[in-house]
N, C-alpha and C. Protein backbone atom coordinates (compact mmCIF):
# COMPACT_ATOMS: atom_id res chain seq x y z
N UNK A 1 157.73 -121.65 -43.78
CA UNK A 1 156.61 -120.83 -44.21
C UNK A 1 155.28 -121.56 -44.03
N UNK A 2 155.62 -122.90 -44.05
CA UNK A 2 153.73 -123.69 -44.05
C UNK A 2 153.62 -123.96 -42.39
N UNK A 3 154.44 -123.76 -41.85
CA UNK A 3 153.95 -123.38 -40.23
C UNK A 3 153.29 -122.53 -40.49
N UNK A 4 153.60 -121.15 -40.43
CA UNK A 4 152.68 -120.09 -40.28
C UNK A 4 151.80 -119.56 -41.20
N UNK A 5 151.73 -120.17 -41.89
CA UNK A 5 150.22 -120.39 -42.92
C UNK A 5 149.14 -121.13 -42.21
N UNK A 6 149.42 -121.95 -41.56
CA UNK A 6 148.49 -122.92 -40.64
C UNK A 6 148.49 -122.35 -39.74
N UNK A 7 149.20 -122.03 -38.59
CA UNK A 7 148.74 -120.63 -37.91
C UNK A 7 147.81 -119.95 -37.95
N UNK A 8 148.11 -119.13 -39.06
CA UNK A 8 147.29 -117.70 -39.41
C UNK A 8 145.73 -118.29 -40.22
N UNK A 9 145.87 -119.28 -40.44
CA UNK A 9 144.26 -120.20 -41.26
C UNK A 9 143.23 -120.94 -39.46
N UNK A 10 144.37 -121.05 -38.57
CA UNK A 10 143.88 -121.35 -37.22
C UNK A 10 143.44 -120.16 -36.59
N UNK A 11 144.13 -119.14 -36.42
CA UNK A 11 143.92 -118.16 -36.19
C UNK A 11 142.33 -117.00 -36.95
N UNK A 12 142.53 -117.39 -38.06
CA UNK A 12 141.08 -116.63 -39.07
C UNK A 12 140.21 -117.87 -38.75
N UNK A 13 140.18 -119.01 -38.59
CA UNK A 13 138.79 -120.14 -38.55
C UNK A 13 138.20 -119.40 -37.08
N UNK A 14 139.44 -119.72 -36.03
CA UNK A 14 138.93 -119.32 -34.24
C UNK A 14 138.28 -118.31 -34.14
N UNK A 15 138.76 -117.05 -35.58
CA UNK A 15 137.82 -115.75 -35.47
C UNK A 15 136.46 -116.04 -35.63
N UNK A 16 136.48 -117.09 -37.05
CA UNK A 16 135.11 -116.39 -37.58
C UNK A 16 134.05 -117.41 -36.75
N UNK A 17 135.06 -118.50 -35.95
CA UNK A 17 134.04 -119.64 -35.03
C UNK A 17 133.26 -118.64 -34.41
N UNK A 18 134.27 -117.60 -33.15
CA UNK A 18 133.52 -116.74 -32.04
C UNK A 18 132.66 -116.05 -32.82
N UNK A 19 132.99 -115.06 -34.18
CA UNK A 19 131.99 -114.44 -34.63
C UNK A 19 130.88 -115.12 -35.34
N UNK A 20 130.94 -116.03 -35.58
CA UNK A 20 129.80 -116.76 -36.02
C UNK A 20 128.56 -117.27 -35.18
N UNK A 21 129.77 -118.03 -34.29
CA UNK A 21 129.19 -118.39 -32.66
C UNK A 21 127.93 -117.28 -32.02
N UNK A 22 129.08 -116.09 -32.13
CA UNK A 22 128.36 -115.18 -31.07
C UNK A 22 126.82 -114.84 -31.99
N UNK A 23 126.53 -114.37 -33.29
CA UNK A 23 126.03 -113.91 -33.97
C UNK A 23 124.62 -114.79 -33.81
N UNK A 24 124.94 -116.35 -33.80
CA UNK A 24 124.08 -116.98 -34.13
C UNK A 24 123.60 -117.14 -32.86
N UNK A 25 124.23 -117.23 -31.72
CA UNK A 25 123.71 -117.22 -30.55
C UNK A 25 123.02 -116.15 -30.18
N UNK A 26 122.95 -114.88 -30.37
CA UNK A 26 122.61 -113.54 -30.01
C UNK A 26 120.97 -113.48 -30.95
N UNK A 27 120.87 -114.47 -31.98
CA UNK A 27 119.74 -114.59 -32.65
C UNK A 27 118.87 -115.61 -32.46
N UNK A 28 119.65 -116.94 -31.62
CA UNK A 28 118.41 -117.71 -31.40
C UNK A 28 117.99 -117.49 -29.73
N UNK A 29 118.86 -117.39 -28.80
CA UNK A 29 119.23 -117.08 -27.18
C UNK A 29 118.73 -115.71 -26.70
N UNK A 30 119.98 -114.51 -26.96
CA UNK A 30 119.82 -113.58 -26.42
C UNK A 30 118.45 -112.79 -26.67
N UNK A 31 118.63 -112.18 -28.08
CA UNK A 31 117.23 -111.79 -28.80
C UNK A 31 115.93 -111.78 -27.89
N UNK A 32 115.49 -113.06 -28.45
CA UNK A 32 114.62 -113.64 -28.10
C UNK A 32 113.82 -113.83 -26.22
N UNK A 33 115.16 -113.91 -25.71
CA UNK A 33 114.86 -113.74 -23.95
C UNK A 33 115.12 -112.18 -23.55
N UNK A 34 115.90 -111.13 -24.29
CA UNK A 34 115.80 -109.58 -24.22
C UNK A 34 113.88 -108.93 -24.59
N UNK A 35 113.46 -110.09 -25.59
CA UNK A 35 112.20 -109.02 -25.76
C UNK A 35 111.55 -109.94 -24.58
N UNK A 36 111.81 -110.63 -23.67
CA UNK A 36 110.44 -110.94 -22.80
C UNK A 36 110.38 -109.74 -21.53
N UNK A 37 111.45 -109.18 -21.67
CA UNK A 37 112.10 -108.11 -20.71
C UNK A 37 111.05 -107.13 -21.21
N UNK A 38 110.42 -106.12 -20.03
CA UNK A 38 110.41 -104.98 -20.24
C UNK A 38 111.42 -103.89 -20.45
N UNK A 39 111.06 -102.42 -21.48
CA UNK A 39 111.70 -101.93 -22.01
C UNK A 39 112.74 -101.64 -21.54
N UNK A 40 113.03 -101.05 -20.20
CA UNK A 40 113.78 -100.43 -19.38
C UNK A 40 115.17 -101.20 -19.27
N UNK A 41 114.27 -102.69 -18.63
CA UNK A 41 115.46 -103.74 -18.39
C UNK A 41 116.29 -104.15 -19.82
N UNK A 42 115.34 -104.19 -20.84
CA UNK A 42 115.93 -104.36 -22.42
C UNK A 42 117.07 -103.95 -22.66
N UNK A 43 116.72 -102.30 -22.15
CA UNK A 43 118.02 -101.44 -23.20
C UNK A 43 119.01 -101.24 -21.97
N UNK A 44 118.82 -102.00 -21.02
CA UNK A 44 120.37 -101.94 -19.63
C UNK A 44 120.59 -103.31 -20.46
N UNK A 45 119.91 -104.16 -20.15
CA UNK A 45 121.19 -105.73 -21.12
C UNK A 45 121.40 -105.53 -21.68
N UNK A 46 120.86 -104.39 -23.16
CA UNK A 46 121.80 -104.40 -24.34
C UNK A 46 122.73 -103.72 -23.91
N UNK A 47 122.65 -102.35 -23.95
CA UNK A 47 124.05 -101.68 -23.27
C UNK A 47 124.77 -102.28 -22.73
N UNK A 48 124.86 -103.01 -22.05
CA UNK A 48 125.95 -104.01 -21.02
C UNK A 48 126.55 -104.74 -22.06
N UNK A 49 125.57 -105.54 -22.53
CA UNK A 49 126.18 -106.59 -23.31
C UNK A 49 126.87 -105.82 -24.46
N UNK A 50 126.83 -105.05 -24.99
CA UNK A 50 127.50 -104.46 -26.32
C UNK A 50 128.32 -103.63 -25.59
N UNK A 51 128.60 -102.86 -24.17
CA UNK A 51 129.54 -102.09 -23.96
C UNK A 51 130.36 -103.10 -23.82
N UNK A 52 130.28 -104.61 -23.08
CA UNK A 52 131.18 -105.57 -23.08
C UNK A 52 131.73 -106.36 -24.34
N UNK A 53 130.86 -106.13 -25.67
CA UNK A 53 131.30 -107.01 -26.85
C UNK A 53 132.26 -106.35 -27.66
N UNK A 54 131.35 -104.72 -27.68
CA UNK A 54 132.12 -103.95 -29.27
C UNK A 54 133.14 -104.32 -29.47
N UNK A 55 135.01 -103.84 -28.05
CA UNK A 55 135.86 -104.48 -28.74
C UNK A 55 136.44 -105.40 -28.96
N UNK A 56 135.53 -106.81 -28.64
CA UNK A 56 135.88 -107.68 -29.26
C UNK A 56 135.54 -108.01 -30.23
N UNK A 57 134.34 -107.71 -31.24
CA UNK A 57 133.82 -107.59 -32.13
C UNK A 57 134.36 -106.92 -33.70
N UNK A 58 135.17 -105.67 -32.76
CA UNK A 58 136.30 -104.37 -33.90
C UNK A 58 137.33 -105.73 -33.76
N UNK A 59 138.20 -106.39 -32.57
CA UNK A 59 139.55 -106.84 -32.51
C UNK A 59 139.16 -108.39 -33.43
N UNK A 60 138.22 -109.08 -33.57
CA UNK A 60 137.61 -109.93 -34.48
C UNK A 60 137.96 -110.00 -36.07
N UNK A 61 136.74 -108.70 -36.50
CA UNK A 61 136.96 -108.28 -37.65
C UNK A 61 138.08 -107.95 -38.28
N UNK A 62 138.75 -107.21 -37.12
CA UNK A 62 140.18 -107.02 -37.82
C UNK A 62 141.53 -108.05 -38.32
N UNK A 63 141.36 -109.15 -37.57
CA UNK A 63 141.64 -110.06 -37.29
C UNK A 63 141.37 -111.38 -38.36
N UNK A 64 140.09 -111.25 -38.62
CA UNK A 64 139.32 -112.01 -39.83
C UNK A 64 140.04 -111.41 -41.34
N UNK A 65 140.10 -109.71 -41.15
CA UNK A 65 140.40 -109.47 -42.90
C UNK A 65 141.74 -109.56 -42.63
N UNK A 66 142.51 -109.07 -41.67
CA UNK A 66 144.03 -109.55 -41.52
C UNK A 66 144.32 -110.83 -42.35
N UNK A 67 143.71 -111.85 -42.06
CA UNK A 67 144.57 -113.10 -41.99
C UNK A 67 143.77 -113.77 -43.19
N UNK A 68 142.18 -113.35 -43.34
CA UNK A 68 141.66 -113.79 -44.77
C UNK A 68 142.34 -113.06 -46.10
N UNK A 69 142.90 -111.76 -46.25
CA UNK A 69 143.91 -111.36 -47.13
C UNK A 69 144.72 -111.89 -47.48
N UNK A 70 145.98 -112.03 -46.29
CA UNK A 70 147.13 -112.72 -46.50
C UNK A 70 146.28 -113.94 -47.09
N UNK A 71 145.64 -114.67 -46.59
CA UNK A 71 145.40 -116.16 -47.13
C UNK A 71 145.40 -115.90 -48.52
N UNK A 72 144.25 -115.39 -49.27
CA UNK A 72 143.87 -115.22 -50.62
C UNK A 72 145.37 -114.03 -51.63
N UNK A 73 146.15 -113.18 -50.83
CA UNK A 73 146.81 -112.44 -51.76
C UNK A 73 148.10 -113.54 -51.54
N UNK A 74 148.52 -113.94 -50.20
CA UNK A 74 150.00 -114.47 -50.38
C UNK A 74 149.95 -115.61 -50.87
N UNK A 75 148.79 -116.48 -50.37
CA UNK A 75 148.67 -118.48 -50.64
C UNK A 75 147.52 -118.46 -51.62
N UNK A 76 146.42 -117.59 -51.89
CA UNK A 76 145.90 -118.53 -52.82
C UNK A 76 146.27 -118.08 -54.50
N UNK A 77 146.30 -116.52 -54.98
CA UNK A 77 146.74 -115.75 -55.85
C UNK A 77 147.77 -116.71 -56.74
N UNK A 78 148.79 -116.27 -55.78
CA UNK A 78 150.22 -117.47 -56.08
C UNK A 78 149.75 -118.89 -56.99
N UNK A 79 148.77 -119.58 -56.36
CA UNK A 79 148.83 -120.98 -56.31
C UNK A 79 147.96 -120.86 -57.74
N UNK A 80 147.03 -119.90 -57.92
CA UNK A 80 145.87 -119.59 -58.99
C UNK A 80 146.71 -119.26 -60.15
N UNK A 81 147.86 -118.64 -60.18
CA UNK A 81 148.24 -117.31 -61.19
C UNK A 81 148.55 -118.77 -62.70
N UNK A 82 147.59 -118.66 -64.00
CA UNK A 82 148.21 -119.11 -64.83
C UNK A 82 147.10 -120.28 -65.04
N UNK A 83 146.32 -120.47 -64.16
CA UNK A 83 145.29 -121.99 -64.10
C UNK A 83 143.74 -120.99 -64.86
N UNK A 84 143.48 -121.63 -65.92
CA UNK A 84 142.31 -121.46 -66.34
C UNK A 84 141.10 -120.99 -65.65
N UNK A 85 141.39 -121.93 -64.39
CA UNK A 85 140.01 -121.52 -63.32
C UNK A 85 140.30 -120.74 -62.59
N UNK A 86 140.87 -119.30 -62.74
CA UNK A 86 141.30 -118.75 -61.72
C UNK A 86 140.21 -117.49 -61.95
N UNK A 87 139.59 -117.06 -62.78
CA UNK A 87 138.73 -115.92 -62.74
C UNK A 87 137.37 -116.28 -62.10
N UNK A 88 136.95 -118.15 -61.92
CA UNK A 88 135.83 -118.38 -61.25
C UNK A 88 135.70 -118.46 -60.09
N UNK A 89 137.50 -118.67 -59.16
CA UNK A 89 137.82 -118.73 -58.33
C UNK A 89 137.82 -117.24 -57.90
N UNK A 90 138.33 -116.33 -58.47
CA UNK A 90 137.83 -114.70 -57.97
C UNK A 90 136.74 -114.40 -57.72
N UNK A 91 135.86 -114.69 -58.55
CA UNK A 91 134.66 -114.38 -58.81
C UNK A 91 133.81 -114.98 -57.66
N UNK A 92 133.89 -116.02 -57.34
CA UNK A 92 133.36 -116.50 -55.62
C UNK A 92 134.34 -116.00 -54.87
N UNK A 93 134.96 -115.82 -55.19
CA UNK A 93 135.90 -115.20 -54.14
C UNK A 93 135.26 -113.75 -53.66
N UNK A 94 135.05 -113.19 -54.75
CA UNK A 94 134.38 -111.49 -54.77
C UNK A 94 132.91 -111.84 -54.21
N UNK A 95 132.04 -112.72 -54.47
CA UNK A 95 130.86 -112.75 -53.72
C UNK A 95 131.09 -113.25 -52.08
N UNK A 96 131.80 -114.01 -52.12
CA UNK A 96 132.36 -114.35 -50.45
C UNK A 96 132.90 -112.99 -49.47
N UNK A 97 133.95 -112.34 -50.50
CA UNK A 97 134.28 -110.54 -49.55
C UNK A 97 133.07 -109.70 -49.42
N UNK A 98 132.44 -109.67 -50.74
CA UNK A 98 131.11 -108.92 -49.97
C UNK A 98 130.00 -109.23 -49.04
N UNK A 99 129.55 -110.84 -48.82
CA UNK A 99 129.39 -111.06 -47.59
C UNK A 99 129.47 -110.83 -46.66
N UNK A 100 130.96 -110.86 -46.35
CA UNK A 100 131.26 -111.10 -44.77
C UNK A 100 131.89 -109.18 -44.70
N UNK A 101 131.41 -108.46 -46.01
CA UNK A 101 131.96 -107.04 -45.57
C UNK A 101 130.47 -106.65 -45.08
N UNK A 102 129.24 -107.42 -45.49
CA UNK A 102 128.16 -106.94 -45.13
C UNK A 102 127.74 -107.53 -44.01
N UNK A 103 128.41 -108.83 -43.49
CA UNK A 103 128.39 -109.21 -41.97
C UNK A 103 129.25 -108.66 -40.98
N UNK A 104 130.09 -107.67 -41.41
CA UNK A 104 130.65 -106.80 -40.56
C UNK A 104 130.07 -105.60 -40.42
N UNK A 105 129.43 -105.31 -41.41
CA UNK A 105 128.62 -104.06 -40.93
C UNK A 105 127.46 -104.43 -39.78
N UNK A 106 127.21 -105.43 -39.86
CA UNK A 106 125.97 -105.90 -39.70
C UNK A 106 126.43 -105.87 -37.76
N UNK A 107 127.18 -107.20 -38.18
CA UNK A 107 128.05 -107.02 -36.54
C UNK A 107 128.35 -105.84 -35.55
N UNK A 108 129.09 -105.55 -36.28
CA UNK A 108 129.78 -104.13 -35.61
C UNK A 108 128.20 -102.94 -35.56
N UNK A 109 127.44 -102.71 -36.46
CA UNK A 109 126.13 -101.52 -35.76
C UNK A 109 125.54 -102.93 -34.69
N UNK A 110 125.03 -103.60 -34.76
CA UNK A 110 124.64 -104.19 -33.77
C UNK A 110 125.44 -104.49 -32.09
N UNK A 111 126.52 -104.18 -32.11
CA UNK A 111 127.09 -104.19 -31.29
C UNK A 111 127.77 -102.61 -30.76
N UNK A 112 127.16 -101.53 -31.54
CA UNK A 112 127.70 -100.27 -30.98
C UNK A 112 126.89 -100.21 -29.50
N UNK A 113 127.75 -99.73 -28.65
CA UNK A 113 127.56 -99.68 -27.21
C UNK A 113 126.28 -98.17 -27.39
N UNK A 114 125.76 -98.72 -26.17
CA UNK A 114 124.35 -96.96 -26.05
C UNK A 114 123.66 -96.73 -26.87
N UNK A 115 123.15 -95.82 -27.14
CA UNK A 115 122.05 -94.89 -27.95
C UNK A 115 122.90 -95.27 -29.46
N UNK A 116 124.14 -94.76 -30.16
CA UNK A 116 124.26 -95.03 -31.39
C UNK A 116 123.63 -96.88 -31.99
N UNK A 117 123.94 -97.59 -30.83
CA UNK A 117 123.67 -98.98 -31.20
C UNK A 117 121.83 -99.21 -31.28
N UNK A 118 121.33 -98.40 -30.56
CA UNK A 118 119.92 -98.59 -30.14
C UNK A 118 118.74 -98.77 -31.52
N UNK A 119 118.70 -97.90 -32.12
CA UNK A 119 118.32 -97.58 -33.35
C UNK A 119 118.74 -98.89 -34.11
N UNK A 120 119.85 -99.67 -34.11
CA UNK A 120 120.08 -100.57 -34.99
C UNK A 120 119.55 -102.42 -34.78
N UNK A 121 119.75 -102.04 -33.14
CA UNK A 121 119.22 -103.02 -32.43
C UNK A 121 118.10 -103.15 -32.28
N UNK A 122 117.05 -101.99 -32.00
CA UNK A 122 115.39 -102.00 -32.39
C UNK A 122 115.03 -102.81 -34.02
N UNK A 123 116.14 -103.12 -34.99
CA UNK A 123 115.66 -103.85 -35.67
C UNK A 123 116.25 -104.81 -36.06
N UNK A 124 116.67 -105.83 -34.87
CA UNK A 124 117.01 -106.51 -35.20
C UNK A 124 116.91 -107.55 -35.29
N UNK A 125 115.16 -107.79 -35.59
CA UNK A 125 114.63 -108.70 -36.16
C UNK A 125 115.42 -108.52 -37.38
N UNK A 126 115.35 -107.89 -38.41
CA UNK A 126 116.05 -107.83 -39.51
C UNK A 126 117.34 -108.00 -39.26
N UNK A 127 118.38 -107.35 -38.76
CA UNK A 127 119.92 -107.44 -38.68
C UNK A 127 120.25 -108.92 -38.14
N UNK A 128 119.93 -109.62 -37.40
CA UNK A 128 120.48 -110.38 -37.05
C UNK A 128 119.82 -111.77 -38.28
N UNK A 129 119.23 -111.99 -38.65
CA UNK A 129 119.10 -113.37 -39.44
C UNK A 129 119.46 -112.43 -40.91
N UNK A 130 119.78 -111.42 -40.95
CA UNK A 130 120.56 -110.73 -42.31
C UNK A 130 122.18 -111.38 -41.79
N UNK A 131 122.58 -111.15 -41.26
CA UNK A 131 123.90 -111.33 -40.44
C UNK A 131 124.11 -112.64 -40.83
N UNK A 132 122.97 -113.48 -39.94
CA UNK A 132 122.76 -114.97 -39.82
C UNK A 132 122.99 -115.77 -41.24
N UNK A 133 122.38 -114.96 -42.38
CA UNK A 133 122.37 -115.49 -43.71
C UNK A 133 124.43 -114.71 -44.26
N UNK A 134 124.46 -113.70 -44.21
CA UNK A 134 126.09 -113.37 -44.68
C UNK A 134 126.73 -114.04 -44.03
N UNK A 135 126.90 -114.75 -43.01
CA UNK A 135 127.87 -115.76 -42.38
C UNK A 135 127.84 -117.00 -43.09
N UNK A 136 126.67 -117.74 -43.53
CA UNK A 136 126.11 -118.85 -44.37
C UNK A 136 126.64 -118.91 -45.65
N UNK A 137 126.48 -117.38 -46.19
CA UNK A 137 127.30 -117.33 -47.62
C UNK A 137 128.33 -117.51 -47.45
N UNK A 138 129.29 -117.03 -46.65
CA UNK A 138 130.80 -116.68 -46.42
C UNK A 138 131.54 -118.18 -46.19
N UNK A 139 130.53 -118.82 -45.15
CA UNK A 139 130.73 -120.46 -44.90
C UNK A 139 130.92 -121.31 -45.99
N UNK A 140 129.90 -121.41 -46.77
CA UNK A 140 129.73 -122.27 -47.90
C UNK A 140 130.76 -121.52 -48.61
N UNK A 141 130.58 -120.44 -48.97
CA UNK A 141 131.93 -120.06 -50.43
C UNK A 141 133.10 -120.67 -49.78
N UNK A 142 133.78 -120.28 -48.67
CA UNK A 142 134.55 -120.81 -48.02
C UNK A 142 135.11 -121.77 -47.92
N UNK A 143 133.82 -122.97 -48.12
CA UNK A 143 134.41 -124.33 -47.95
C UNK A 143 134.56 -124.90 -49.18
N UNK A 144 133.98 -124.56 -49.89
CA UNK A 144 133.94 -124.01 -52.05
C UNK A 144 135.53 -123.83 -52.58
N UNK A 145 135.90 -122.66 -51.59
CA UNK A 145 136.76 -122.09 -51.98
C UNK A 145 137.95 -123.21 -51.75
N UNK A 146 137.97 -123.61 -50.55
CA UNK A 146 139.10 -124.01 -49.64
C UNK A 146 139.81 -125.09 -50.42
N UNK A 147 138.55 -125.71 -51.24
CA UNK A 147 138.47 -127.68 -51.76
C UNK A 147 138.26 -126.95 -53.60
N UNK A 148 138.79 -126.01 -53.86
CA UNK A 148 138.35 -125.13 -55.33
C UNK A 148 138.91 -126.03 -56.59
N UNK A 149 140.29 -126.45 -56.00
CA UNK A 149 140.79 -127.49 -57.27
C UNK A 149 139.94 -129.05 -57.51
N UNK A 150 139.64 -129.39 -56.36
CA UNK A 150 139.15 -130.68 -56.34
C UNK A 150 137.52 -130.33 -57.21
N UNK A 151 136.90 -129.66 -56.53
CA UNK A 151 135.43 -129.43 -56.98
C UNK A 151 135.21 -128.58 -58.45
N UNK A 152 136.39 -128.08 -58.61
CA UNK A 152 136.65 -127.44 -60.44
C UNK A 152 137.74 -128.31 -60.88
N UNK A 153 138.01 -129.37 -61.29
CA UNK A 153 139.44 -130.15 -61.58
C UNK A 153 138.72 -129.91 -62.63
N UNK A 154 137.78 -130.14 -63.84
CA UNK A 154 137.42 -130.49 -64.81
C UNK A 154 137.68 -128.90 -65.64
């Protein structure tokens, strides 16, 4: 069983690397060299680029709550059930899911292919360092979470 616990914890890190990766790159890189573009050329790279991302972006996410579930309902629940610190450990736990449920929204409209995506991408001065910051939370709780006995032993 601790094979494929390490697996599936390799498997959710590699996700949230690319989605993190991509996110943060698309805000300091892409962004930024799309507005030197006139309009025309703008909204053909975005289209391209998001008709080429969306499903990797849906196969990501899905992928991320897949294997961040199992982590927290099969391995961490278990390991919590009965320890004093286990409601503070939810409780970042619950600010960490709403994060990264609001960096999936965030992701996924920014990456709808065409005209539905357009509207979301015209502001994404805002969406993307919103994004940029729910990945940051999700990181840190994360690494909070991961090391939870050591950094709450007391």
């Amino acid at each position: 069983m601790q094979n494929a616990e390490v697996l599936i914890r390799i498997v959710h890190i590699f996700a949230a690397v690319m989605v993190g990766g991509a996110a943060f790159y698309q805000l300091i890189a892409v962004r930024p060299a799309l507005l030197e573009l006139d309009e025309a050329s703008r909204q053909k790279a975005w289209h391209g680029i998001a008709r080429r991302w969306f499903g990797m972006v849906i196969t990501l996410l899905v992928v991320l709550l897949a294997t961040g579930l199992y982590n927290f309902i099969a391995i961490r629940v278990p390991a919590l059930r009965g320890k004093p610190s286990a409601g503070l450990y939810h409780a970042l736990f619950g600010v960490k899911f709403l994060a990264v449920l609001a960096a999936f929204h965030a992701a996924t409209v920014l990456s709808l292919p065409g005209a539905r995506g357009d509207r979301w991408r015209a502001r994404g001065g805002f969406w993307l360092p919103f994004l940029g910051l729910m990945i940051t939370i999700a990181i840190v709780l994360g690494g909070l979470l991961t090391r939870f006995e050591t950094v709450f032993s007391n």
